[in-house]
C-alpha atoms as a PDB file:
ATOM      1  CA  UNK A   1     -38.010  59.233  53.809  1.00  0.00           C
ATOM      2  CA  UNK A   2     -40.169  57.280  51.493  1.00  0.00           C
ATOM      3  CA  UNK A   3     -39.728  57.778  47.658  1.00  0.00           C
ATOM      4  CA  UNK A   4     -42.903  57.009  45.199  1.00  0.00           C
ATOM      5  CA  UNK A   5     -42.257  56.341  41.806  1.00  0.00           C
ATOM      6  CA  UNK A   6     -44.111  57.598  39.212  1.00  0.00           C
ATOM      7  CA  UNK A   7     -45.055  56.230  35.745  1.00  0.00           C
ATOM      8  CA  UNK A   8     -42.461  58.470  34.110  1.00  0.00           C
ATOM      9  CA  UNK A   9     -39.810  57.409  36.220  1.00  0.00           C
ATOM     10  CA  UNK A  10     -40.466  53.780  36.048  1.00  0.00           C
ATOM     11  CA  UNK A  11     -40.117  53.988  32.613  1.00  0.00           C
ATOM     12  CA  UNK A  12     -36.848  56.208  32.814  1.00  0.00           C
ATOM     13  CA  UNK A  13     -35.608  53.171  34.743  1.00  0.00           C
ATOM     14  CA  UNK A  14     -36.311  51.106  32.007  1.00  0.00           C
ATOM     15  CA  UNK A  15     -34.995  53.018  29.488  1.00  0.00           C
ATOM     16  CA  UNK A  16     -31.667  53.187  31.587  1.00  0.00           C
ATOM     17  CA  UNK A  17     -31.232  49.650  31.374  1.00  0.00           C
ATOM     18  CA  UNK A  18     -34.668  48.332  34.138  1.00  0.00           C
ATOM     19  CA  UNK A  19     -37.081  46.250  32.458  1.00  0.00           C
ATOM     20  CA  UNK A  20     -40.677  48.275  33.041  1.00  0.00           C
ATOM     21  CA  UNK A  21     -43.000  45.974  31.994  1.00  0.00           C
ATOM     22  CA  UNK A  22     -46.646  47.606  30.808  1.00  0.00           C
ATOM     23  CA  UNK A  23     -49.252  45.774  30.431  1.00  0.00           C
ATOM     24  CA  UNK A  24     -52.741  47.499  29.505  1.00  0.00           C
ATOM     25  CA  UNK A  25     -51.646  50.912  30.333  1.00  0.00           C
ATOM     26  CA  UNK A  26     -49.971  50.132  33.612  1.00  0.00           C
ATOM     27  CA  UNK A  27     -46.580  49.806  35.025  1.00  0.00           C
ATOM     28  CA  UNK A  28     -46.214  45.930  36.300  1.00  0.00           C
ATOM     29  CA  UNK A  29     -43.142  46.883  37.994  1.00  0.00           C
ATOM     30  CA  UNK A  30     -39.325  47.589  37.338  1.00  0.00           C
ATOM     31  CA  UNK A  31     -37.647  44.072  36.908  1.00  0.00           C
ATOM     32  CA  UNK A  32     -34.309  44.038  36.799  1.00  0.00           C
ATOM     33  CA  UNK A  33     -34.080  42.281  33.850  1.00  0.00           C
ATOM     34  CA  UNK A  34     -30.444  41.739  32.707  1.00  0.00           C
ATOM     35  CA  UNK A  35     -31.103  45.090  32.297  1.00  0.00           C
ATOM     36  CA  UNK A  36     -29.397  44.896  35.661  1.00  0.00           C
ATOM     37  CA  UNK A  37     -26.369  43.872  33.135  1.00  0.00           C
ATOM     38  CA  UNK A  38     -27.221  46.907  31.539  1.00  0.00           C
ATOM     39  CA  UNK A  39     -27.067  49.511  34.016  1.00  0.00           C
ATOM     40  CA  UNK A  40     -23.491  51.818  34.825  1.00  0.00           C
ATOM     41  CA  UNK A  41     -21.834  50.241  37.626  1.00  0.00           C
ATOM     42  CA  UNK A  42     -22.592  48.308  40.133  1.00  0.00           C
ATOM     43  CA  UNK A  43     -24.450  50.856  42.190  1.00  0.00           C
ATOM     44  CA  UNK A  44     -26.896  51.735  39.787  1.00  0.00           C
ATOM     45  CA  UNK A  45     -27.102  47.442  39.609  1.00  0.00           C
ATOM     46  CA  UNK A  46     -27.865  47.345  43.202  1.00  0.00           C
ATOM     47  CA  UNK A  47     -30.194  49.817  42.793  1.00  0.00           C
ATOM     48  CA  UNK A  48     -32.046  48.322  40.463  1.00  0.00           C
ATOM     49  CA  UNK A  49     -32.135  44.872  41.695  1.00  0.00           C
ATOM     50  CA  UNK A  50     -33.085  46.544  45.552  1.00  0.00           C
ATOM     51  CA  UNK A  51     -36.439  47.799  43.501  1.00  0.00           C
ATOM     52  CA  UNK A  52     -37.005  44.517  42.013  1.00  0.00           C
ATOM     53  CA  UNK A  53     -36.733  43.323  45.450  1.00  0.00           C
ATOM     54  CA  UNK A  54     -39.405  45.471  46.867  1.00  0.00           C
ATOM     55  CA  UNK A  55     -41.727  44.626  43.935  1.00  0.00           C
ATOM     56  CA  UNK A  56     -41.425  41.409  44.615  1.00  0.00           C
ATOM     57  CA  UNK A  57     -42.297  41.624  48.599  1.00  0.00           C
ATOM     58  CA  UNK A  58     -45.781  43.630  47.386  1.00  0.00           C
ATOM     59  CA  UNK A  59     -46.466  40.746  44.814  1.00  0.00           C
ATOM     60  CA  UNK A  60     -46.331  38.425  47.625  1.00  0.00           C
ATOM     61  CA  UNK A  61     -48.272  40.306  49.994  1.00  0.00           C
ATOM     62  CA  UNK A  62     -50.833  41.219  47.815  1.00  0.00           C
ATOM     63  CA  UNK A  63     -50.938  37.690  47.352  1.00  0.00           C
ATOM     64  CA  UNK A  64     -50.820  36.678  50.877  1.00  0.00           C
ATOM     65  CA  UNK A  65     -53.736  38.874  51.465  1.00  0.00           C
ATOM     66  CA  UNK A  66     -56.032  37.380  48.566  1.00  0.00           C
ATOM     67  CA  UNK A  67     -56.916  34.430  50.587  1.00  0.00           C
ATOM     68  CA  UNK A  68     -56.383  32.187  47.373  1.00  0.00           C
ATOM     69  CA  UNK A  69     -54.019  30.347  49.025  1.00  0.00           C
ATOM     70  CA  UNK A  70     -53.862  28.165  52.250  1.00  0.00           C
ATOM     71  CA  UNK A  71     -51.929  25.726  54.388  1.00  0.00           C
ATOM     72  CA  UNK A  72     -48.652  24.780  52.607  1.00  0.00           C
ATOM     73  CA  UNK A  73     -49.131  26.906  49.716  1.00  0.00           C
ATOM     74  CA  UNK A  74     -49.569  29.895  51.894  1.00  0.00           C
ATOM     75  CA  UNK A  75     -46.415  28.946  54.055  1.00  0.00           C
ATOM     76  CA  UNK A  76     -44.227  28.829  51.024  1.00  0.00           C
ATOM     77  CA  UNK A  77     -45.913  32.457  49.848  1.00  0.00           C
ATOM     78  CA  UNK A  78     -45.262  34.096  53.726  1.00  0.00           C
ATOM     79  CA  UNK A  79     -41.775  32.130  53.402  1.00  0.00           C
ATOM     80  CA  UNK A  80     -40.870  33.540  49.387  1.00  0.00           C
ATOM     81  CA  UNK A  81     -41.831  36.799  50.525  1.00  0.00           C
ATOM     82  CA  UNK A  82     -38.936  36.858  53.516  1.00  0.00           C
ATOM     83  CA  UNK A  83     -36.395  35.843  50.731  1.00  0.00           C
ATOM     84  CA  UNK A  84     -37.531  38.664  48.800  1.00  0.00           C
ATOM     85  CA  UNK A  85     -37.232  40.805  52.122  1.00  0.00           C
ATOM     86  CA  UNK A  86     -34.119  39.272  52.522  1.00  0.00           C
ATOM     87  CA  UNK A  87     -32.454  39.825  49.313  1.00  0.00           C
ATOM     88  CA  UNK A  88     -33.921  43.602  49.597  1.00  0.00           C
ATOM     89  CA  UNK A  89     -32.256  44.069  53.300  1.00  0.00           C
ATOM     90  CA  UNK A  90     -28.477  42.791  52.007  1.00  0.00           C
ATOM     91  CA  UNK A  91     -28.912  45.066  48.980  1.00  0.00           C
ATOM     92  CA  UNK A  92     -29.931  48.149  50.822  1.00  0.00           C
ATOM     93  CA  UNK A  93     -27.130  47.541  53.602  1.00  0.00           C
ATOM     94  CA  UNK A  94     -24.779  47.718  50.630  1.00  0.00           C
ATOM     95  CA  UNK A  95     -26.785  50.756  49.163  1.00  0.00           C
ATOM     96  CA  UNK A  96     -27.440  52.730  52.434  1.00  0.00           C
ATOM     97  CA  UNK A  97     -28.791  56.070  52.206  1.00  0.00           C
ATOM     98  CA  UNK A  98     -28.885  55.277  48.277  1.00  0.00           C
ATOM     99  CA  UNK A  99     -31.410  52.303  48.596  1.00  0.00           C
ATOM    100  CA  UNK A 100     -34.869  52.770  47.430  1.00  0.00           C
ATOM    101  CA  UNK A 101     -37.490  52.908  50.024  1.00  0.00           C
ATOM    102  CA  UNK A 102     -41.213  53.127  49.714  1.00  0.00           C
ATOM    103  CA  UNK A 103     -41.835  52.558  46.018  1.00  0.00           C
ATOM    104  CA  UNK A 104     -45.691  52.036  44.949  1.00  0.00           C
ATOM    105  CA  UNK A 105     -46.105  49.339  42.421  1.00  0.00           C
ATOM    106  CA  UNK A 106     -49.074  49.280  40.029  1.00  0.00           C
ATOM    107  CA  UNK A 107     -50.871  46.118  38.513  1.00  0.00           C
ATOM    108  CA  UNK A 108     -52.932  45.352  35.566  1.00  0.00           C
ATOM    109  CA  UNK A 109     -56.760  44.953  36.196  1.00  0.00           C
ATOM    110  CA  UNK A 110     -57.050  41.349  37.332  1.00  0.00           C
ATOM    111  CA  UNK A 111     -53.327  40.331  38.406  1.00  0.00           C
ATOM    112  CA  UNK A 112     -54.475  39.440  41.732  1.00  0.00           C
ATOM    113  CA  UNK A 113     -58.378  38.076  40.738  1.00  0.00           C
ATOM    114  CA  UNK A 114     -57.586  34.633  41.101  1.00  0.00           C
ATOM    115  CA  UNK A 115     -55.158  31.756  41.569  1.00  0.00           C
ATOM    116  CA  UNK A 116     -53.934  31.185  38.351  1.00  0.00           C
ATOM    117  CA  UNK A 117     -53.652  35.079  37.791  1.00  0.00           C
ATOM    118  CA  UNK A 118     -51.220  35.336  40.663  1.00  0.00           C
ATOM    119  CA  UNK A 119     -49.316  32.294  39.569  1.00  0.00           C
ATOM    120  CA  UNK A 120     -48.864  34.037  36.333  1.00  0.00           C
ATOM    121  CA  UNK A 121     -47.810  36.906  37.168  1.00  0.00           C
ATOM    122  CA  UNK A 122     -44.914  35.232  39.252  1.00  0.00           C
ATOM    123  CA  UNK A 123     -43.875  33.009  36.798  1.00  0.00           C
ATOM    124  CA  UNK A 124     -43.652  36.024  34.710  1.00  0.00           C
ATOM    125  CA  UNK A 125     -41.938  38.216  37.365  1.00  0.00           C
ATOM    126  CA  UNK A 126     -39.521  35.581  38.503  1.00  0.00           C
ATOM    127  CA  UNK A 127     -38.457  34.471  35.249  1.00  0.00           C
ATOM    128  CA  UNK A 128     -37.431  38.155  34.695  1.00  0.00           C
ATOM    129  CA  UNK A 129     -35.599  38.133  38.114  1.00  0.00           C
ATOM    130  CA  UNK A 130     -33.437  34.940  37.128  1.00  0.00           C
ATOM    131  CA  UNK A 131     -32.672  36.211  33.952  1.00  0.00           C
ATOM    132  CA  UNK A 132     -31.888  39.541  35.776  1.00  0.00           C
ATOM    133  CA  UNK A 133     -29.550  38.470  38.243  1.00  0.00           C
ATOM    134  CA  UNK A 134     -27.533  35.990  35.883  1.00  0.00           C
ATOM    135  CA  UNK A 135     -27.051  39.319  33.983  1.00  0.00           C
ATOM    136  CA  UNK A 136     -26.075  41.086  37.231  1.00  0.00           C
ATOM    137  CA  UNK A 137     -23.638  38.161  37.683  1.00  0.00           C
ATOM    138  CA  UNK A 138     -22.074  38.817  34.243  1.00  0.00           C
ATOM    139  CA  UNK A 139     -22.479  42.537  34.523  1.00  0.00           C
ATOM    140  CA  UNK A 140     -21.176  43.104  38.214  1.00  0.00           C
ATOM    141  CA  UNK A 141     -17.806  44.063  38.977  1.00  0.00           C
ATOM    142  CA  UNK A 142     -17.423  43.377  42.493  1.00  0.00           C
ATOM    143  CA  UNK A 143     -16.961  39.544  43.433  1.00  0.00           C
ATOM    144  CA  UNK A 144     -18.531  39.507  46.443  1.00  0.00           C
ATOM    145  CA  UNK A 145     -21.796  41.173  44.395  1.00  0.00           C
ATOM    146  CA  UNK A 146     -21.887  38.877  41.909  1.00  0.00           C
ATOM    147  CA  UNK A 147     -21.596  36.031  44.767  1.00  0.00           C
ATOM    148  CA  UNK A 148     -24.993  37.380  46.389  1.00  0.00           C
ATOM    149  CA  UNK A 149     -26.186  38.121  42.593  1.00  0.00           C
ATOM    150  CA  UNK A 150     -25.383  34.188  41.915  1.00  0.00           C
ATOM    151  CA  UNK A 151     -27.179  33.377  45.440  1.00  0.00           C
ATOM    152  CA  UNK A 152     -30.440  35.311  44.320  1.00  0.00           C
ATOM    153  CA  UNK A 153     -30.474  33.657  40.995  1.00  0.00           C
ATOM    154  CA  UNK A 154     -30.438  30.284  42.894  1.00  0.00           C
ATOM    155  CA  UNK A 155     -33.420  31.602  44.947  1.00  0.00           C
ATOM    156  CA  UNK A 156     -35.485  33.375  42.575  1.00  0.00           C
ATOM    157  CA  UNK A 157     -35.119  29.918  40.384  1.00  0.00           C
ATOM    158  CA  UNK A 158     -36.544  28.296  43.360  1.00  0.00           C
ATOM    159  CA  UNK A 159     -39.760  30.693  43.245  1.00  0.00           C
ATOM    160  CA  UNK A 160     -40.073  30.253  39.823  1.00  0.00           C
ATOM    161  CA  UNK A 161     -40.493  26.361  40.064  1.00  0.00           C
ATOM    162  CA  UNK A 162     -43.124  27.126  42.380  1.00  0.00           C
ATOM    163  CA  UNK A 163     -45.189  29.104  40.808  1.00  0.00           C
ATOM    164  CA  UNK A 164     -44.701  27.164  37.432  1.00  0.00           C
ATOM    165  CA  UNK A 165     -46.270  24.322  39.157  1.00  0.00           C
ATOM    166  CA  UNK A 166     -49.169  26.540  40.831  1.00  0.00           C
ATOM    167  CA  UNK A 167     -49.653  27.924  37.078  1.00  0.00           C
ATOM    168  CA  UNK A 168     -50.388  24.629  35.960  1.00  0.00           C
ATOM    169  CA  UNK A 169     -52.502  22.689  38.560  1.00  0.00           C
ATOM    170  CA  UNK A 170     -50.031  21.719  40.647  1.00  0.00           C
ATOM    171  CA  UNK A 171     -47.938  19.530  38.469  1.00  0.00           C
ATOM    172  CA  UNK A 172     -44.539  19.181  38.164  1.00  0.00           C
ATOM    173  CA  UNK A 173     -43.113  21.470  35.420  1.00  0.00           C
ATOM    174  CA  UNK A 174     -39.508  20.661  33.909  1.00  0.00           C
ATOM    175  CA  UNK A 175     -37.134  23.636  34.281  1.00  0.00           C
ATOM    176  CA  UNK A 176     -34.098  24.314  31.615  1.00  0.00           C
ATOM    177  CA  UNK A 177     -30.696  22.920  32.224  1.00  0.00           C
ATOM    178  CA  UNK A 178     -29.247  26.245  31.883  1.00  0.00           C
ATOM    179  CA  UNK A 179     -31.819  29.312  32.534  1.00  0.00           C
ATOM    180  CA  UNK A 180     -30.894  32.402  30.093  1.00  0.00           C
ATOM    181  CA  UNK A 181     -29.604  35.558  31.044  1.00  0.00           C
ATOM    182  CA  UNK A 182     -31.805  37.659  28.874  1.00  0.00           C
ATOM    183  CA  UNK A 183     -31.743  41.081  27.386  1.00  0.00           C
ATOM    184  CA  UNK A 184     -34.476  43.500  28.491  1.00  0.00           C
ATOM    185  CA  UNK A 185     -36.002  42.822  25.194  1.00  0.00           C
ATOM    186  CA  UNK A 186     -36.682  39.189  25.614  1.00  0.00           C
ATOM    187  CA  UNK A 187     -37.336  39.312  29.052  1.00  0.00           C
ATOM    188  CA  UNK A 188     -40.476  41.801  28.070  1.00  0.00           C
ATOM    189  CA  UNK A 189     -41.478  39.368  25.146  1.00  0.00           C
ATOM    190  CA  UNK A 190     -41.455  36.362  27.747  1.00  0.00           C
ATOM    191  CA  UNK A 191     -43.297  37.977  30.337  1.00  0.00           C
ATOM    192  CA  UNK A 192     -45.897  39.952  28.201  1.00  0.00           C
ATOM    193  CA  UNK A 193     -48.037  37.071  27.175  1.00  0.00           C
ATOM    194  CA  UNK A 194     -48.661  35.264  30.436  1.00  0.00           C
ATOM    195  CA  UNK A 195     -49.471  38.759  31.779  1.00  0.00           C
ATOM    196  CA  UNK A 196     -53.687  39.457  31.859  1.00  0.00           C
END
């Protein structure tokens, strides 16, 4: 069965503790935002984190498809997207029937026009997913979620640093000793500006 999210109930999610972030008019997506640290229970945390998951696989393929990028840089986009496919697949064998399948995603004019656009947009989108799942971590009550919540924190970190350095020609960027766990709040205010 494949479930489509409207507008409405994006923003429902984000209201329940999801991050929507608009930009323009349009729904970027549902991050999980430590919103994830916000939501009731660790179902509705899975949940959550499962959609940011499957946001993140269409960011990737949509930039796969662009043609921006080529030879290693492409590798490393095919090889972020199976982590994200990855981190989806554990969360929705934990969800079953209760995992979200088939969610449509919609972008700003332009977040897939160039490079630097896409390389934006995922430094915006994974800074959101750290912050998220070091919320989850706090949030969760099961240890072994918080240990795959820790794991995808590590991972999504790892994304970020790339695209950081694609966002700004390909030089080294210096990351924070300790990355925040943010509240939905700051984690709109951080991504909104680097958004087009």
């Amino acid at each position: 069965m494949t479930t489509t999210t409207s507008r409405a109930e994006f923003l429902s999610l984000g209201a329940k503790g999801g991050l929507a972030l608009v930009v323009g008019g349009s729904v970027l997506g549902v991050a999980v935002g430590p919103a994830l640290g916000q939501a009731a229970g660790d179902v509705e945390i899975a949940k959550l984190a499962a959609t940011a998951e499957l946001l993140a696989v269409d960011v990737y393929s949509r930039a796969i498809t662009t043609g921006f990028f080529t030879a290693d840089v492409l590798a490393y986009m095919e090889a972020a997207r199976q982590n994200e496919q990855d981190h989806y697949d554990t969360l929705a064998g934990v969800l079953g029937a209760d995992a979200p399948k088939g969610l449509k995603f919609k972008y700003p004019a332009g977040t897939f026009a160039s490079a630097k656009s896409i390389a934006a947009t995922g430094v915006a989108l994974e800074t959101a997913f750290v912050g998220a799942y070091l919320g989850a971590v706090e949030a969760l009550e099961s240890v072994d979620l918080k240990a795959v919540a820790g794991q995808v924190a590590a991972n999504e970190a790892q994304h970020l640093t790339t695209f950081k350095r694609l966002d700004a020609g390909n030089t080294l960027v210096p990351n924070p000793s300790f990355p925040e766990s943010l509240t939905a709040a700051q984690a709109t205010a951080a991504v909104t500006p680097f958004l087009a």
